[in-house]
C-alpha atoms as a PDB file:
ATOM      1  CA  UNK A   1     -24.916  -7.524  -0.072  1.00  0.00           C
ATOM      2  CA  UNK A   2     -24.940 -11.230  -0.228  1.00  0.00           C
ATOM      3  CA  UNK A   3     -20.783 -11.366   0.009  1.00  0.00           C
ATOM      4  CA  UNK A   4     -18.607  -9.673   2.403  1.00  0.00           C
ATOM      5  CA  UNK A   5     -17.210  -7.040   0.106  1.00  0.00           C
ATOM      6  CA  UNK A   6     -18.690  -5.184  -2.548  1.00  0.00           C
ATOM      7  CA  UNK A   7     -18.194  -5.272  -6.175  1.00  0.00           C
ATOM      8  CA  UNK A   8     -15.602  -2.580  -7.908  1.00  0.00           C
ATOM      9  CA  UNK A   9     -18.057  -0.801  -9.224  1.00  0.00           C
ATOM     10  CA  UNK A  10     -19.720  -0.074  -6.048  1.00  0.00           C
ATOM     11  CA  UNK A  11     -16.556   0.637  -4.637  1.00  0.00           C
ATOM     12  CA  UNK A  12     -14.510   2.646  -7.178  1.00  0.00           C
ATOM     13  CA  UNK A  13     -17.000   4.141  -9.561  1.00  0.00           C
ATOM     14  CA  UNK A  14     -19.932   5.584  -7.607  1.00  0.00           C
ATOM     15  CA  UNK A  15     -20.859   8.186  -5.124  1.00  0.00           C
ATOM     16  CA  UNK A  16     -21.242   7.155  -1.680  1.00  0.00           C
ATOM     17  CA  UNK A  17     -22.952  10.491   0.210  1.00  0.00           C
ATOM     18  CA  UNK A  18     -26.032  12.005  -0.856  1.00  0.00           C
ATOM     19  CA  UNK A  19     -27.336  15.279   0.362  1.00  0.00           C
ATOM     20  CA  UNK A  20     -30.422  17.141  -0.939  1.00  0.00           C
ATOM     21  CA  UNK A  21     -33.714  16.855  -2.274  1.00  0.00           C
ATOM     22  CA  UNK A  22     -35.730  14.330  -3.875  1.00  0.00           C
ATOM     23  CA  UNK A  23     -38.771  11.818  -4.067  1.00  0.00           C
ATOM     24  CA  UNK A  24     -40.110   8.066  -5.026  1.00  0.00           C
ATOM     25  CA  UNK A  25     -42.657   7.534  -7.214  1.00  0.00           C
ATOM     26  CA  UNK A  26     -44.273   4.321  -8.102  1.00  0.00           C
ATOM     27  CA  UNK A  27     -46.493   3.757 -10.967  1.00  0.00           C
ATOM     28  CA  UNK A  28     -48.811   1.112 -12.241  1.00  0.00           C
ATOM     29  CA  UNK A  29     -49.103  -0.468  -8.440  1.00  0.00           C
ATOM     30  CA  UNK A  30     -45.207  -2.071  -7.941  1.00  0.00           C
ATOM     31  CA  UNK A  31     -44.406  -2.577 -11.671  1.00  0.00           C
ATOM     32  CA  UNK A  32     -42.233   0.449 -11.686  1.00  0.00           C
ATOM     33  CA  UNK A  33     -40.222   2.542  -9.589  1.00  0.00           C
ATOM     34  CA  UNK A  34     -38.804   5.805 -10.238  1.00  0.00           C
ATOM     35  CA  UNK A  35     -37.093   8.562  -7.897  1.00  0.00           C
ATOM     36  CA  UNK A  36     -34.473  11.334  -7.861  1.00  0.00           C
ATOM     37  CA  UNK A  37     -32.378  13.830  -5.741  1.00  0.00           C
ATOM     38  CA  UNK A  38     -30.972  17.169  -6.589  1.00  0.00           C
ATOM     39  CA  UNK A  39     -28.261  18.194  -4.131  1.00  0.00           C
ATOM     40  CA  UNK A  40     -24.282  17.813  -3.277  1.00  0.00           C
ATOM     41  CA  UNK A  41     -22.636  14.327  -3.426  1.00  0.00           C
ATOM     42  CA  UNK A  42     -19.234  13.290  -1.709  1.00  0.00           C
ATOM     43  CA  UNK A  43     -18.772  16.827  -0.443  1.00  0.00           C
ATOM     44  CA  UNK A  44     -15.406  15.697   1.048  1.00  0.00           C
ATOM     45  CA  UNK A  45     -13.676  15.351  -1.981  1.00  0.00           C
ATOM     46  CA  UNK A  46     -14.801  19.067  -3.350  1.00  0.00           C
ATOM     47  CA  UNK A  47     -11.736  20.302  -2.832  1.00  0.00           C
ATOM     48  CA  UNK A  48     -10.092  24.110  -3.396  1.00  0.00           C
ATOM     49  CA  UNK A  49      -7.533  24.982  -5.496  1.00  0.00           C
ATOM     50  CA  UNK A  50      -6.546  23.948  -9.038  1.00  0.00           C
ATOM     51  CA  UNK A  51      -5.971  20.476 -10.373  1.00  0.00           C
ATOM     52  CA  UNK A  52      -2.615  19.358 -11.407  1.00  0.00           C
ATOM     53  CA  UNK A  53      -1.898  15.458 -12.504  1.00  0.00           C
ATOM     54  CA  UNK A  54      -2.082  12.862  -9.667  1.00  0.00           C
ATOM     55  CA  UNK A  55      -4.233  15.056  -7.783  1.00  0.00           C
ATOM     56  CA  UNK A  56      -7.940  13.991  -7.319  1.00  0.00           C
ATOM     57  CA  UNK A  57     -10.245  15.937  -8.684  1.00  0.00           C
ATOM     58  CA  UNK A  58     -10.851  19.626  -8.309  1.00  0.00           C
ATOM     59  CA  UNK A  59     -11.349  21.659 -11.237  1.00  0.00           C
ATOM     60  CA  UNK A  60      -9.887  25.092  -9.752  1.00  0.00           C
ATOM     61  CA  UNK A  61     -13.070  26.720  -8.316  1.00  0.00           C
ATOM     62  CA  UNK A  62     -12.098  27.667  -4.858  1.00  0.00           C
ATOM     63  CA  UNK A  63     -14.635  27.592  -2.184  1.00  0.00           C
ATOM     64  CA  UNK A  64     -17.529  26.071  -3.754  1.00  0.00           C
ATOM     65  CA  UNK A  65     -19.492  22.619  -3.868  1.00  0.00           C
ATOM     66  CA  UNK A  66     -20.386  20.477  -6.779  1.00  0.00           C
ATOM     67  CA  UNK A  67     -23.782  20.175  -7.542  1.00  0.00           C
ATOM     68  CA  UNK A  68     -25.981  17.235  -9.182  1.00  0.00           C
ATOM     69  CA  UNK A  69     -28.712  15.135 -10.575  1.00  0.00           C
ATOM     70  CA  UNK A  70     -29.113  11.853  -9.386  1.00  0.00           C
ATOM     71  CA  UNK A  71     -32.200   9.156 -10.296  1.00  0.00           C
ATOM     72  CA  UNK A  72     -32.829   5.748 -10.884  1.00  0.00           C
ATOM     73  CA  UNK A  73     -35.808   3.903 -12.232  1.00  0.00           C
ATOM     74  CA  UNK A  74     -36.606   0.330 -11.715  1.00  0.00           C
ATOM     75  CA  UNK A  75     -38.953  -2.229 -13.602  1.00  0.00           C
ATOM     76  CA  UNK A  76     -40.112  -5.072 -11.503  1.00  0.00           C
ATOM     77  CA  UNK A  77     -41.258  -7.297 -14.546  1.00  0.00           C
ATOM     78  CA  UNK A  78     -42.295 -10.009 -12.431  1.00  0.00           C
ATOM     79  CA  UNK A  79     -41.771 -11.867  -8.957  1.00  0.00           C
ATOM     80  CA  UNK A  80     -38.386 -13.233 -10.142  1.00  0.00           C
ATOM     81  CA  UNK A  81     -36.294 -10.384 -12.343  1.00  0.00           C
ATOM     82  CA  UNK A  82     -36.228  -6.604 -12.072  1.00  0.00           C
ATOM     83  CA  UNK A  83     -33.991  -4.140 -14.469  1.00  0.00           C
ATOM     84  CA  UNK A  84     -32.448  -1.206 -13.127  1.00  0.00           C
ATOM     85  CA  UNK A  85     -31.084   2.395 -14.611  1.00  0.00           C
ATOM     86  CA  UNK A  86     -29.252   5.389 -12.618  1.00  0.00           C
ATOM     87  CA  UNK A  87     -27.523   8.361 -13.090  1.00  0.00           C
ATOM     88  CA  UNK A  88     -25.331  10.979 -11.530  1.00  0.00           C
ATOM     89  CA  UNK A  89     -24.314  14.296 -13.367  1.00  0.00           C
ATOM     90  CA  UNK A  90     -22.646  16.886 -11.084  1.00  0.00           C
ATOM     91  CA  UNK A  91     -20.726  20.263 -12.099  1.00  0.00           C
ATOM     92  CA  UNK A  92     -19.689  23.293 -10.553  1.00  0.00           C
ATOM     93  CA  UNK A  93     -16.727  21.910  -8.540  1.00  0.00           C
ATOM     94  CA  UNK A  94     -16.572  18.369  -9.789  1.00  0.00           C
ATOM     95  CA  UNK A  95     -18.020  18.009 -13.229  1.00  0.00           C
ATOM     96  CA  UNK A  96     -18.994  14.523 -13.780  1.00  0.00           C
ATOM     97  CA  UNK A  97     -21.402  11.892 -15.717  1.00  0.00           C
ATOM     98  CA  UNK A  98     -22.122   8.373 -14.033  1.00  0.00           C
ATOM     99  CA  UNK A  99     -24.401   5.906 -15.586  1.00  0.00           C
ATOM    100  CA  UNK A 100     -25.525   2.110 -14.871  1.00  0.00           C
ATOM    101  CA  UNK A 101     -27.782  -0.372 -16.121  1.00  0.00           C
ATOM    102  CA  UNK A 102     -28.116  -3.677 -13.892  1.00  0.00           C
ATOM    103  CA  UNK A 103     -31.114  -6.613 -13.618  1.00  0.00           C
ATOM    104  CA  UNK A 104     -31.321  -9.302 -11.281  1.00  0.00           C
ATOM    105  CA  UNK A 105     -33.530 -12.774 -11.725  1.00  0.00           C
ATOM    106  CA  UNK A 106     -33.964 -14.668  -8.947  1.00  0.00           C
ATOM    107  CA  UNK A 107     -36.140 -17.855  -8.773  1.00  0.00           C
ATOM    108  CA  UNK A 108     -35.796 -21.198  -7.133  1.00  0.00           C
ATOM    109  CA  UNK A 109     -31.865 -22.295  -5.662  1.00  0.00           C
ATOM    110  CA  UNK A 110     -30.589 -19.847  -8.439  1.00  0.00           C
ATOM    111  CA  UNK A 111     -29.790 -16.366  -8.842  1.00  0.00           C
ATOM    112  CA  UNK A 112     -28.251 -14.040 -11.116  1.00  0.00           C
ATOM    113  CA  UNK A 113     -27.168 -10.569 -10.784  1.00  0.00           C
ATOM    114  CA  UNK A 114     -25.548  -8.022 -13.460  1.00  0.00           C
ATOM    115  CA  UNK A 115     -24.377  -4.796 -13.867  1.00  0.00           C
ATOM    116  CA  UNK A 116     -22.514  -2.249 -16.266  1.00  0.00           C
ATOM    117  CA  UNK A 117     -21.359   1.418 -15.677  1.00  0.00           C
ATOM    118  CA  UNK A 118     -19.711   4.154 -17.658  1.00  0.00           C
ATOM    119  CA  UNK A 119     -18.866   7.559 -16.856  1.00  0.00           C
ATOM    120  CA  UNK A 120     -16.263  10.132 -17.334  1.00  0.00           C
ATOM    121  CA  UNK A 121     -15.201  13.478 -14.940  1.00  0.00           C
ATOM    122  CA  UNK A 122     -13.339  16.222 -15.595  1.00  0.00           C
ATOM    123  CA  UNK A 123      -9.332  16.634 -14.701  1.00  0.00           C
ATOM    124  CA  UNK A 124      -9.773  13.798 -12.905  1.00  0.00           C
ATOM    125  CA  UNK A 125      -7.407  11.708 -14.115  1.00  0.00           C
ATOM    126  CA  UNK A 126      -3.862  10.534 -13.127  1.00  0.00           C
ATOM    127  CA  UNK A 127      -2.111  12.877 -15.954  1.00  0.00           C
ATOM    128  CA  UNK A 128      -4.444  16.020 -14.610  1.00  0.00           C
ATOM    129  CA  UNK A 129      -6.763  15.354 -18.222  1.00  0.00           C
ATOM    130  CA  UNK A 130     -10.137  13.777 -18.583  1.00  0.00           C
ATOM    131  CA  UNK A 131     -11.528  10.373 -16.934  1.00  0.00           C
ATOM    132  CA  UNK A 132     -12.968   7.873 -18.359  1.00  0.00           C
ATOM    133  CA  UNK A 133     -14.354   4.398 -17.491  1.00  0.00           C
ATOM    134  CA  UNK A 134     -15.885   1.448 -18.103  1.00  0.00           C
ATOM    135  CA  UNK A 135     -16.913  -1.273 -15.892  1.00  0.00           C
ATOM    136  CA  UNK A 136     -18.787  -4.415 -15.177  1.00  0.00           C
ATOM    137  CA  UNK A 137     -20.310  -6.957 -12.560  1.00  0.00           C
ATOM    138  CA  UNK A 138     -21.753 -10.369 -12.943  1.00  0.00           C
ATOM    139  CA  UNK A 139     -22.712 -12.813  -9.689  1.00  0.00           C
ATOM    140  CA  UNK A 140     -23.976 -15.974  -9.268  1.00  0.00           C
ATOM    141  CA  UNK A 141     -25.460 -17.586  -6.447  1.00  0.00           C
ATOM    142  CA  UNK A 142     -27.165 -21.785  -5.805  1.00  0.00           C
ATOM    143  CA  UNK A 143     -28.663 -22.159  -2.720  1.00  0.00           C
ATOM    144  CA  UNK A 144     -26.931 -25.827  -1.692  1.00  0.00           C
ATOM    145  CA  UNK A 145     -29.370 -26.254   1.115  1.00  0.00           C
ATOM    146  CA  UNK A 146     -32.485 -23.542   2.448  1.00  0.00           C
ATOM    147  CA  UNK A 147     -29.349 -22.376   4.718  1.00  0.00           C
ATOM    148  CA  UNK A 148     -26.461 -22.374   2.694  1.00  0.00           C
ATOM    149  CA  UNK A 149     -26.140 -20.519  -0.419  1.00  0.00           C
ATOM    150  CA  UNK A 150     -22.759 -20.466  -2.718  1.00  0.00           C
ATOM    151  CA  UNK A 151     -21.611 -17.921  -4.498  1.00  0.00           C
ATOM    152  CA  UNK A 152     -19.418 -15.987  -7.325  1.00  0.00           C
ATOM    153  CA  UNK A 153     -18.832 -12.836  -8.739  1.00  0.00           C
ATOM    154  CA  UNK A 154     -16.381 -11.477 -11.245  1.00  0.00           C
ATOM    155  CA  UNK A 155     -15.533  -7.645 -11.701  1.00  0.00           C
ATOM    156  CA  UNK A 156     -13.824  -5.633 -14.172  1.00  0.00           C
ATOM    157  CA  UNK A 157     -12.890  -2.004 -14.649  1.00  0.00           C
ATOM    158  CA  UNK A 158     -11.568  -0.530 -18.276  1.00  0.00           C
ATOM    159  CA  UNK A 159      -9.423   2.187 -16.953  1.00  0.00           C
ATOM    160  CA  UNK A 160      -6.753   2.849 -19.749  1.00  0.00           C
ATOM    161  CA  UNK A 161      -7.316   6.468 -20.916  1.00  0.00           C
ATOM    162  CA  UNK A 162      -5.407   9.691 -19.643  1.00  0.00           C
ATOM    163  CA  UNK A 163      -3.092   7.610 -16.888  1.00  0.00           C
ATOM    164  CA  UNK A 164      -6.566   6.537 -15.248  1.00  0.00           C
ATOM    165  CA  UNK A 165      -9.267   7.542 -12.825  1.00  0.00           C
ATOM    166  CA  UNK A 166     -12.542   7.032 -12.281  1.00  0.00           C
ATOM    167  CA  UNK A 167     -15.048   8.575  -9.959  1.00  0.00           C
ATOM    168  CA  UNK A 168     -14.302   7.425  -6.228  1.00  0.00           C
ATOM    169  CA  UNK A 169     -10.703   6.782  -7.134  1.00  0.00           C
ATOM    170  CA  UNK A 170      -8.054   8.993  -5.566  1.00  0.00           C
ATOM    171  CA  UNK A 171      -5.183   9.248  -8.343  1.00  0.00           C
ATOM    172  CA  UNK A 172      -2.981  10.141  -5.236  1.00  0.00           C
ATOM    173  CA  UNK A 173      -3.663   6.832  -3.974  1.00  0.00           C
ATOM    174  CA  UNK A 174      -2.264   3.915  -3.940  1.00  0.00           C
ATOM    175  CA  UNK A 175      -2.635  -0.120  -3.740  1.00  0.00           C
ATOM    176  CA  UNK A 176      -6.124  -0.530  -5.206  1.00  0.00           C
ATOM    177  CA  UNK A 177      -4.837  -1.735  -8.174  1.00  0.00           C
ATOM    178  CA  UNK A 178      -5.482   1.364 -10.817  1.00  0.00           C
ATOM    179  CA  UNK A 179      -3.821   4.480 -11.690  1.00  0.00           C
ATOM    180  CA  UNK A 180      -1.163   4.950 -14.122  1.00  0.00           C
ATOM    181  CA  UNK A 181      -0.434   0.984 -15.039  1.00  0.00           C
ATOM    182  CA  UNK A 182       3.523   0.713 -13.383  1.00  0.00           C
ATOM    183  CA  UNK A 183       6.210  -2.103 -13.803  1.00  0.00           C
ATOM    184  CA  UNK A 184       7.464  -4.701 -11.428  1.00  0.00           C
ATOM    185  CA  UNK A 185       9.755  -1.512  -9.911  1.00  0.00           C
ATOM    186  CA  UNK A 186       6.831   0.941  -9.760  1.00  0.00           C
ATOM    187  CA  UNK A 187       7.442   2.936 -12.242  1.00  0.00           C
ATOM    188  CA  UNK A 188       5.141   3.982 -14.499  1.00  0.00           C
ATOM    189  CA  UNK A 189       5.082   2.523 -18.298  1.00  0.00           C
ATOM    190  CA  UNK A 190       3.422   5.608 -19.833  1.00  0.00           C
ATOM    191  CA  UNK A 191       1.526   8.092 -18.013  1.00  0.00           C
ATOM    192  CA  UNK A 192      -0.755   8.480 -20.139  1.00  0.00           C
ATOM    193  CA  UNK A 193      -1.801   4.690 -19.813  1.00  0.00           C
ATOM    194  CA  UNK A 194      -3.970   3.403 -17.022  1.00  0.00           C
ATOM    195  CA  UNK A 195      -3.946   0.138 -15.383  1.00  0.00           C
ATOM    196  CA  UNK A 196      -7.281  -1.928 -15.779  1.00  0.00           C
ATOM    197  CA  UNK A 197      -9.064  -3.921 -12.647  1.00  0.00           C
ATOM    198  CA  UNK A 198     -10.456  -7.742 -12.341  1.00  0.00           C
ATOM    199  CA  UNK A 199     -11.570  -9.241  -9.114  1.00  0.00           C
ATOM    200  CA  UNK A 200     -12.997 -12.179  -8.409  1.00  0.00           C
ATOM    201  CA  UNK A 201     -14.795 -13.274  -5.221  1.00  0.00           C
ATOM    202  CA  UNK A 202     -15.578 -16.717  -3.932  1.00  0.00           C
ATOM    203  CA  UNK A 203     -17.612 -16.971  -0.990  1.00  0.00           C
ATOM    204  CA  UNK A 204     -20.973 -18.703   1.242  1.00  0.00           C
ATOM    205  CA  UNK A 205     -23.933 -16.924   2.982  1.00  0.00           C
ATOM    206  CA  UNK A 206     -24.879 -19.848   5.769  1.00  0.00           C
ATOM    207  CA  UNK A 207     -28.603 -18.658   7.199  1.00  0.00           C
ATOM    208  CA  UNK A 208     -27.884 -19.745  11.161  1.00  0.00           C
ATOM    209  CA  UNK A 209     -31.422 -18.145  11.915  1.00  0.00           C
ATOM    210  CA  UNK A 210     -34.213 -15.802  11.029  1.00  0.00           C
ATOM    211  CA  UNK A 211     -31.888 -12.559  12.107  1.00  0.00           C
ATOM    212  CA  UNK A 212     -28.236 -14.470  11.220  1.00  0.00           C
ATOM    213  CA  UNK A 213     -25.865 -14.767   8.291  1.00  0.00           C
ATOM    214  CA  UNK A 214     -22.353 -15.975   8.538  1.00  0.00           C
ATOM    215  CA  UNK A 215     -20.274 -15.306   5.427  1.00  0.00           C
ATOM    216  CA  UNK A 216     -17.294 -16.473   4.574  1.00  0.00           C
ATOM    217  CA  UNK A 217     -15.302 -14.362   1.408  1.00  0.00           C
ATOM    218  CA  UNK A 218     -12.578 -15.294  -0.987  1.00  0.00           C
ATOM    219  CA  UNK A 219     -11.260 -12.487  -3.516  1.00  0.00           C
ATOM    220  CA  UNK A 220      -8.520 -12.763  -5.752  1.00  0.00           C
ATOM    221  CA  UNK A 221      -7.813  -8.562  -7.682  1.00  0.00           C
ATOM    222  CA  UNK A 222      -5.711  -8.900 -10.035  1.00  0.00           C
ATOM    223  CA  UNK A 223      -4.514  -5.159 -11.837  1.00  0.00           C
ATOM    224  CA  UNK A 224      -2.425  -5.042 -15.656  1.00  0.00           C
ATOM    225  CA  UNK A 225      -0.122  -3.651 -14.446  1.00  0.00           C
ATOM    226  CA  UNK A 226       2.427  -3.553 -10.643  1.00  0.00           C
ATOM    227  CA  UNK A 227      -0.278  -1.816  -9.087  1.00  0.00           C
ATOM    228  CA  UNK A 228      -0.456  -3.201  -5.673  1.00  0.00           C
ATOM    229  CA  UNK A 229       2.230  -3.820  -2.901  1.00  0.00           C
ATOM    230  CA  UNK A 230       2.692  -7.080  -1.446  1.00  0.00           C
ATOM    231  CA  UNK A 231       3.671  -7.587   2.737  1.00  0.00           C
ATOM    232  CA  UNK A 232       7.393  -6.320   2.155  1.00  0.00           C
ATOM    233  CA  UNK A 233       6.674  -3.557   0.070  1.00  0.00           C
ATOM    234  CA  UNK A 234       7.018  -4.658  -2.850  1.00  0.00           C
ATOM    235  CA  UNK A 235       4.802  -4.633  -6.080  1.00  0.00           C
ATOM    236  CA  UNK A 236       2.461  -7.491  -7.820  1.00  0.00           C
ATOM    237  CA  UNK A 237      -0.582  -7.568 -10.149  1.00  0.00           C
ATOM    238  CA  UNK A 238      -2.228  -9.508  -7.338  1.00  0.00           C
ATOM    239  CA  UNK A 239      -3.944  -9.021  -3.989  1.00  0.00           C
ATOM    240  CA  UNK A 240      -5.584 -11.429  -2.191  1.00  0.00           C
ATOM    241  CA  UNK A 241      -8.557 -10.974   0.553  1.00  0.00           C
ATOM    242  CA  UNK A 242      -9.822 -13.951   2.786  1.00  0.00           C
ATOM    243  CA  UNK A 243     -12.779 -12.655   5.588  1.00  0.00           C
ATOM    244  CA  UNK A 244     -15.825 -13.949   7.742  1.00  0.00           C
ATOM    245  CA  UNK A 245     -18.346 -12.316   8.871  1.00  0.00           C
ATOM    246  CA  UNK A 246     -21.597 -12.466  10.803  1.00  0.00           C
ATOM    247  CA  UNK A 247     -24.333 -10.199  10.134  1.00  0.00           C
ATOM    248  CA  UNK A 248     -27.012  -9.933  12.746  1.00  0.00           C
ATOM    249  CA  UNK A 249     -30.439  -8.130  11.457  1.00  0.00           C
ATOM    250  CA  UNK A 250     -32.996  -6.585  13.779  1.00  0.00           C
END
């Protein structure tokens, strides 16, 4: 990760824990790459019990785990750009369908990375129906010197239907800028609409040595609706993240 943070896809639309079984492939030398896993993901949020709205995201089947597909195949078309496609379809528990398509070119001071994802999961939204979602990723990075590389990224997340929710977002949660889209009192406008996501990060990767980065992060998220609170408890469209970091690699 070339920032300090990670994009909102990464963060709010994908699974994090894999358990199972799978296996890599590679065909036609390094060209392409394929490989899968069938197992549980995110156990922790299989919960028990039925789903009612707000509550994230059990479908009512007591005592079991969801179970799922997950894969991704890669085409390395040359030394500079790559394209990417994964998947992750679950049931039992947690019924849900995640899909992405992202590249990368890289050549010279410049590079360029992009990604889109969809999905949708069951009663997992804030109104207790259907999620659905939409999102996607763009960054940019110029290497100013060999050591010092700038970059940007911008991040959106269409998150309107059923009140909101998408697959690693808690609907019981709060300050992460979706959910039900709410006014400047934090109340919510309709609960059947959901708030969409932007973010945009500003930031430098400085190379100190062979094993050292130091990064330095600007982000700006900015939600549709009065989905965050500020330092006195009140609520904005805005939240702002400044960080440093050094990242030592052995």
């Amino acid at each position: 990760n070339q920032l300090i943070t990670h994009n909102a896809l990464f963060d709010l639309t994908g699974s994090t824990t894999y358990s199972g079984l799978g296996m890599a492939h590679n065909f036609g030398g390094t060209t392409y790459a394929f490989k899968w896993l069938v197992g549980n993901f995110d156990s922790s949020v299989d919960q028990t019990g039925s789903n009612t709205a707000g509550t994230y995201p059990a479908t009512g089947n007591s005592g079991t785990k969801s179970v799922g597909l997950a894969y991704r195949g890669d085409w390395f078309i040359n030394e500079y750009a790559y394209v990417g496609f994964s998947g992750l379809h679950g049931s039992v528990n947690r019924n849900f369908s995640v899909m992405a398509l992202d590249g990368g070119y890289t050549r010279g001071d410049w590079a360029f990375n992009g990604q889109l994802s969809f999905g949708s999961q069951r009663n997992a939204a804030s109104n207790g129906d259907d999620a659905t979602w939409t999102g996607i990723s763009a960054l940019i990075g110029y290497k100013l010197t060999p050591r010092l590389q700038l970059l940007a990224r911008a991040d959106m997340i269409e998150n309107r239907k059923n009140g909101g929710g998408t697959y690693a977002y808690n609907a019981g949660s709060s300050d992460i800028g979706l959910g039900v889209e709410l006014d400047e009192t934090g109340t919510a406008i309709d609960p059947n609409q959901g708030a969409n996501l932007t973010r945009l990060s500003l930031g430098t990767n400085y190379q100190i040595n062979a094993n050292t980065q130091w990064k330095l992060e600007y982000r700006l998220d900015q939600s549709t609706g009065y989905n965050f609170t500020d330092a006195d408890g009140g609520f904005t469209k805005t939240k702002k993240f400044i960080g440093t970091s050094v990242v030592l690699s052995f």
